[in-house]
N, C-alpha and C. Protein backbone atom coordinates (compact mmCIF):
# COMPACT_ATOMS: atom_id res chain seq x y z
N UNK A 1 0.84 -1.17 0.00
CA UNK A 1 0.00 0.00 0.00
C UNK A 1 0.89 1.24 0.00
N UNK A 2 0.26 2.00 -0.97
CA UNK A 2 1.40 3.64 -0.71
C UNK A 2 0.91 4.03 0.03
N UNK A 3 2.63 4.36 0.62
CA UNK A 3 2.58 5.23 2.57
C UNK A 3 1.33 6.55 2.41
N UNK A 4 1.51 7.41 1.38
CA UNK A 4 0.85 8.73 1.30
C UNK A 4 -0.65 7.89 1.82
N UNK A 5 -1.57 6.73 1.41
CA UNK A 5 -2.76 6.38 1.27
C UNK A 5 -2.63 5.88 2.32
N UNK A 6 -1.86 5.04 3.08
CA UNK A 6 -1.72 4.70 4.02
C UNK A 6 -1.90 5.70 5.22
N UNK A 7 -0.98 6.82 5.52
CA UNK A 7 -1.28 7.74 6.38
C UNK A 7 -3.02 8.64 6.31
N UNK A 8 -3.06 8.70 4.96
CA UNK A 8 -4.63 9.53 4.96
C UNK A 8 -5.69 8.26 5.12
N UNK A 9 -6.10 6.87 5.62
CA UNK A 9 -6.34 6.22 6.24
C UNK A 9 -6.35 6.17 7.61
N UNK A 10 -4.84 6.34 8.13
CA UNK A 10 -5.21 6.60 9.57
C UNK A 10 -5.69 7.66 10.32
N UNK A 11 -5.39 8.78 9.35
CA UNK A 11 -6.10 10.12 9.69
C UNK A 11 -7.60 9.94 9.92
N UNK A 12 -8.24 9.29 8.58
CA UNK A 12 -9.58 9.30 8.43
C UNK A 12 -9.82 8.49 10.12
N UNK A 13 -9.24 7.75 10.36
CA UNK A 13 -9.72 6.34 11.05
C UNK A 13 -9.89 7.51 12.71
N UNK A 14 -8.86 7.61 12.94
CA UNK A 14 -8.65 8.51 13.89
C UNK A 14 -9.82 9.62 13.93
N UNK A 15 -10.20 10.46 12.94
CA UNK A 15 -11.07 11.39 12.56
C UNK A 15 -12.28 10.70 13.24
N UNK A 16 -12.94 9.62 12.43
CA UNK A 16 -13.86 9.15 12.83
C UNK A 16 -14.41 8.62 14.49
N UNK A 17 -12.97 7.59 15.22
CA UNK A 17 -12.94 7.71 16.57
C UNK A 17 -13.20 8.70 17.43
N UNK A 18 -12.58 9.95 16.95
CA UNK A 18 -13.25 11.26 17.61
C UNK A 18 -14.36 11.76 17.46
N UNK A 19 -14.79 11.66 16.61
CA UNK A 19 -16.29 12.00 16.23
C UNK A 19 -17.55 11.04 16.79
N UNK A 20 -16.96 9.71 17.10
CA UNK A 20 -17.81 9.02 17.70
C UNK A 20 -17.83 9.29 19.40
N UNK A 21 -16.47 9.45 19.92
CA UNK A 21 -16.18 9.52 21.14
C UNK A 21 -16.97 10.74 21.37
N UNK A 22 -16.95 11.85 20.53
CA UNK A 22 -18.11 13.41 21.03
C UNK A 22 -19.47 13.03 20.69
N UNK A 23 -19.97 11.47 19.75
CA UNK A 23 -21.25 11.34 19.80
C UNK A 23 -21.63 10.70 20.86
N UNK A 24 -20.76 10.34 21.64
CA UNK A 24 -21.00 9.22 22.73
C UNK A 24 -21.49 10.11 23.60
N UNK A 25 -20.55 11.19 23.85
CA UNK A 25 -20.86 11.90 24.74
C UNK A 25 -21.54 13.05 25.07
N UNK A 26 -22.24 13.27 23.82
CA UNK A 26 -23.19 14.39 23.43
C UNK A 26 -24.58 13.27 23.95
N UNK A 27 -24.67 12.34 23.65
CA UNK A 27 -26.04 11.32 23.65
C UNK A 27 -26.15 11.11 24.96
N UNK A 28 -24.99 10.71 26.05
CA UNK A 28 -24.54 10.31 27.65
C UNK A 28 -25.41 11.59 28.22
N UNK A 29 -24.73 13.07 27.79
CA UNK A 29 -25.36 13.61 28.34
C UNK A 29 -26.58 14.34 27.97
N UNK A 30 -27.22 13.91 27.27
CA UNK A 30 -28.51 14.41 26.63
C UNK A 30 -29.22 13.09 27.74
N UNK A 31 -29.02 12.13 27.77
CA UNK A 31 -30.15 11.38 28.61
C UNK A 31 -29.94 11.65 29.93
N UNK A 32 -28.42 12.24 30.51
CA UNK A 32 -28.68 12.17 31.76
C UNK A 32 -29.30 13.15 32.05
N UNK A 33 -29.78 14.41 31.29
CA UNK A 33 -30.09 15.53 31.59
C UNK A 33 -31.82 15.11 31.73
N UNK A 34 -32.57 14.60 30.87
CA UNK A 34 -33.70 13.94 30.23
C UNK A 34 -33.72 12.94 31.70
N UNK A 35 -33.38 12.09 32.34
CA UNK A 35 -33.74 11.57 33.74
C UNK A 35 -33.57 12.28 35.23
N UNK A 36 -32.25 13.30 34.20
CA UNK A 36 -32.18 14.14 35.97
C UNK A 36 -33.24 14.98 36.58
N UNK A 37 -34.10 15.30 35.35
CA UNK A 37 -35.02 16.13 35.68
C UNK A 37 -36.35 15.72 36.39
N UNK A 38 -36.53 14.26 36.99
CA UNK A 38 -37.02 14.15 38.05
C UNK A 38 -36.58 13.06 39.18
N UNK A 39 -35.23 13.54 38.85
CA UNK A 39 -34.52 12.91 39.75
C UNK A 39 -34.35 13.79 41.69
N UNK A 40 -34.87 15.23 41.16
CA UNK A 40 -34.68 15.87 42.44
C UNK A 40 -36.31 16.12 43.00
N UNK A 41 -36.30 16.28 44.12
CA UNK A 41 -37.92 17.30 44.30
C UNK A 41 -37.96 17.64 43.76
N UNK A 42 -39.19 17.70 42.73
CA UNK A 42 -39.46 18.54 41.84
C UNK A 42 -41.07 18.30 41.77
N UNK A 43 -41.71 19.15 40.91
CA UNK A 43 -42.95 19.25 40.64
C UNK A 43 -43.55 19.27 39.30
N UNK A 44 -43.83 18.71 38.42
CA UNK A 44 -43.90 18.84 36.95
C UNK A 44 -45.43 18.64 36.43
N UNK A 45 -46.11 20.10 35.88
CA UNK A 45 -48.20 19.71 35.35
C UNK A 45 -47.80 19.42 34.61
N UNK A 46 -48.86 18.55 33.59
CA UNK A 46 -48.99 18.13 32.37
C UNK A 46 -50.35 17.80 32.23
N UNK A 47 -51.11 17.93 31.48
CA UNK A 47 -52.48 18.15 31.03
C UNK A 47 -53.62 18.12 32.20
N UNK A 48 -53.16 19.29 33.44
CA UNK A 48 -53.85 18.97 34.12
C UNK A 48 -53.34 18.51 35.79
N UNK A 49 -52.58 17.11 35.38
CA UNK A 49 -52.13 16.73 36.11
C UNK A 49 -50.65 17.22 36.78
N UNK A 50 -50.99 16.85 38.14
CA UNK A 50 -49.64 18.16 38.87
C UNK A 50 -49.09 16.31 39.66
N UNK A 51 -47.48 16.25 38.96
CA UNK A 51 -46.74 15.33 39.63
C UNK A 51 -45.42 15.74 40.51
N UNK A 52 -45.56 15.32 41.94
CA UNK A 52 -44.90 15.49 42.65
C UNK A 52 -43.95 14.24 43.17
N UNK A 53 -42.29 14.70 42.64
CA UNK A 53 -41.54 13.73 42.54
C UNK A 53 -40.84 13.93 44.42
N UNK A 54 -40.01 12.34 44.51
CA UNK A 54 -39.48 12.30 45.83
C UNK A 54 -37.19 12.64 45.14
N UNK A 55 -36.99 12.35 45.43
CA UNK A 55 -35.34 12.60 45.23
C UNK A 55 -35.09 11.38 44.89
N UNK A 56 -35.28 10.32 44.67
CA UNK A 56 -34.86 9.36 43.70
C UNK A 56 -35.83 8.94 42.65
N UNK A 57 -36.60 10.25 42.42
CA UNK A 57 -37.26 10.13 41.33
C UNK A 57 -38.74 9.51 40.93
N UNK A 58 -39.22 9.07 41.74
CA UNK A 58 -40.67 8.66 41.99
C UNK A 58 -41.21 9.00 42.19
N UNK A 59 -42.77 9.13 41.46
CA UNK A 59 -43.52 10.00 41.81
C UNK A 59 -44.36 9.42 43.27
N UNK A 60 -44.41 10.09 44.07
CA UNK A 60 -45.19 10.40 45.70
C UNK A 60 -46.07 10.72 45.25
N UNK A 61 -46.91 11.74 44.51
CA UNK A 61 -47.95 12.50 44.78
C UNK A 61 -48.66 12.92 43.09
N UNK A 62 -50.19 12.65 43.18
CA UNK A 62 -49.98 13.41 41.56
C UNK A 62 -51.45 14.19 42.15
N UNK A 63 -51.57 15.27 41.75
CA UNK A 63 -52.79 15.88 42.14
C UNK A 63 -53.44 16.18 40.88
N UNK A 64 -54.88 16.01 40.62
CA UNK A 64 -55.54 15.75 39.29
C UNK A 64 -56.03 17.78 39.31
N UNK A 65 -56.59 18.40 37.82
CA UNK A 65 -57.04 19.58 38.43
C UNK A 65 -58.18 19.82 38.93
N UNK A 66 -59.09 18.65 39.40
CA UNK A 66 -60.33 19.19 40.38
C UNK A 66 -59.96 18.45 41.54
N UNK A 67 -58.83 18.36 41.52
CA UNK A 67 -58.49 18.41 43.19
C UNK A 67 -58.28 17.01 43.71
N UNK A 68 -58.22 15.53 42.69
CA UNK A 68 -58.23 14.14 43.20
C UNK A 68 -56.57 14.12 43.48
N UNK A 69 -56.51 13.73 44.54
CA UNK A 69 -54.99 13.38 45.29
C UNK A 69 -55.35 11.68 45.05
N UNK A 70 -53.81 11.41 44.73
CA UNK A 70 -53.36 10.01 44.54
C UNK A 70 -52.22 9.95 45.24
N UNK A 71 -51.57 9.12 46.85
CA UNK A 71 -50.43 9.36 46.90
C UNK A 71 -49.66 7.73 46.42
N UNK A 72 -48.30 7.82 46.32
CA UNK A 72 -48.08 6.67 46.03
C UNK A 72 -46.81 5.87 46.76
N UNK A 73 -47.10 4.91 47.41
CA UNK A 73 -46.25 3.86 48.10
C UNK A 73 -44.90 3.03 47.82
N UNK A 74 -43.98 3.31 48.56
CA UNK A 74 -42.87 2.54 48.29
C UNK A 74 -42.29 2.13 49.15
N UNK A 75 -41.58 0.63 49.68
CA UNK A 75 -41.28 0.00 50.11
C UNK A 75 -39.69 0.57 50.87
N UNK A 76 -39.18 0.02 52.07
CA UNK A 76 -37.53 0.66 52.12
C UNK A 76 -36.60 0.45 50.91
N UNK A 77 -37.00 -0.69 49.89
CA UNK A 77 -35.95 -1.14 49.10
C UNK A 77 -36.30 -0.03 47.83
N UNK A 78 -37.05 0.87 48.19
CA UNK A 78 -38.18 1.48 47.14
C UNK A 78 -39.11 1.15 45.97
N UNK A 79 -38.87 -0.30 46.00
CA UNK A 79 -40.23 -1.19 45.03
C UNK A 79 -41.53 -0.59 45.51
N UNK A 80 -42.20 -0.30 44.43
CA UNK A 80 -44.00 0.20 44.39
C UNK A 80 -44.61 -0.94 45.15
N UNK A 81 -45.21 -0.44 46.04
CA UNK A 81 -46.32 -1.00 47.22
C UNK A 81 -47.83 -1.06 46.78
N UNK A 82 -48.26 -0.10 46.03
CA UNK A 82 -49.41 0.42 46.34
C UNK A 82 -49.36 2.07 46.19
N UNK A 83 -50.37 2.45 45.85
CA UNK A 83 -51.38 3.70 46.17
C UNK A 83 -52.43 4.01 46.94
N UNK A 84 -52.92 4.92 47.01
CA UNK A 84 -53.91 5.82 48.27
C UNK A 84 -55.39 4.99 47.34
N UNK A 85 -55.42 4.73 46.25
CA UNK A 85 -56.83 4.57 45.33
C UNK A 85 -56.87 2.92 44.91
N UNK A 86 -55.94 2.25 44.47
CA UNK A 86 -55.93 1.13 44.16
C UNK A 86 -54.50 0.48 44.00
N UNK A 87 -54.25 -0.49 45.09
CA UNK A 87 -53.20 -0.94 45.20
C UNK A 87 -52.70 -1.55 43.85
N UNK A 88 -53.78 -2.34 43.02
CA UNK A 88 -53.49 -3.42 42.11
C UNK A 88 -52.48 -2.61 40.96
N UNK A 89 -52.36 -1.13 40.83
CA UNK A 89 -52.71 -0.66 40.18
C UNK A 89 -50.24 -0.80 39.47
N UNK A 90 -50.04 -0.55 38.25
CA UNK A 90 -49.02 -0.89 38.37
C UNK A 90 -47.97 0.16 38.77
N UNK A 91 -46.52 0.27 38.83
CA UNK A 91 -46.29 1.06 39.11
C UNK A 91 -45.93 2.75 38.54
N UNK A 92 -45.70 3.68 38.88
CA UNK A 92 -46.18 4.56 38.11
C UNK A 92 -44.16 4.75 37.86
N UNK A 93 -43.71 4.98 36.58
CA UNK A 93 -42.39 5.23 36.10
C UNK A 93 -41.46 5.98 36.92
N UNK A 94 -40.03 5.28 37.30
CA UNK A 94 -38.54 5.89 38.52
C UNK A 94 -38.61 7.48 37.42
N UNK A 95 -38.88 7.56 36.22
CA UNK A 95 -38.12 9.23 35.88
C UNK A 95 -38.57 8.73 34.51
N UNK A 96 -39.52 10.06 34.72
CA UNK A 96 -40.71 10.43 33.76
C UNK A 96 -40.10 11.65 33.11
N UNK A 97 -39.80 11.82 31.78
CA UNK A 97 -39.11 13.10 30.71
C UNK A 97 -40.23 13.73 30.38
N UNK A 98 -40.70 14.88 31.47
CA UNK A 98 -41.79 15.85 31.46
C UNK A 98 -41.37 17.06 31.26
N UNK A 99 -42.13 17.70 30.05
CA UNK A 99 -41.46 18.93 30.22
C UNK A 99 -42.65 20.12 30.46
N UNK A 100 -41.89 21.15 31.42
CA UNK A 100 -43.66 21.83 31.68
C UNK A 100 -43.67 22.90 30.59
């Protein structure tokens, strides 16, 4: 193989590794941003509904807008227990990408 084609090969190759390594990490932090956001107390409406998160991200509380409170149960290991309305009911998502 000629060296000249040879070196503009490893350039390319190299080129590309970097470009993946900043897609890696453009995507890493695009989701952590997208889960962190109810990862803290926080409070987030959405059609109505007002969800009130705990610090590892679960929703505790969702208040409907005529006023129906739902609270919601979790275990020490924090596995879903139950709710205030119907235990059977499944569990409601660790980090919900709400945007108000």
């Amino acid at each position: 193989m000629n060296k000249r084609l040879k070196n503009i090969l490893v350039i390319i190759f190299f080129l590309l590794l970097i470009a993946a390594i900043i897609a890696i990490g453009i995507y890493s932090q695009k989701t952590t941003s997208i889960n962190s956001k109810a990862n803290v107390n926080s409070v987030r409406k959405v059609n109505g509904i007002t969800y009130y998160f705990d610090a590892m991200g679960r929703v505790r509380k969702t208040v409907t807008s005529s006023g129906f409170v739902t609270y919601y149960y979790y275990d020490a290991a924090g596995n879903y227990i139950g709710n205030s309305n119907s235990p059977t009911k499944p569990p409601p998502p660790r980090t919900t990408p709400i945007s108000n």
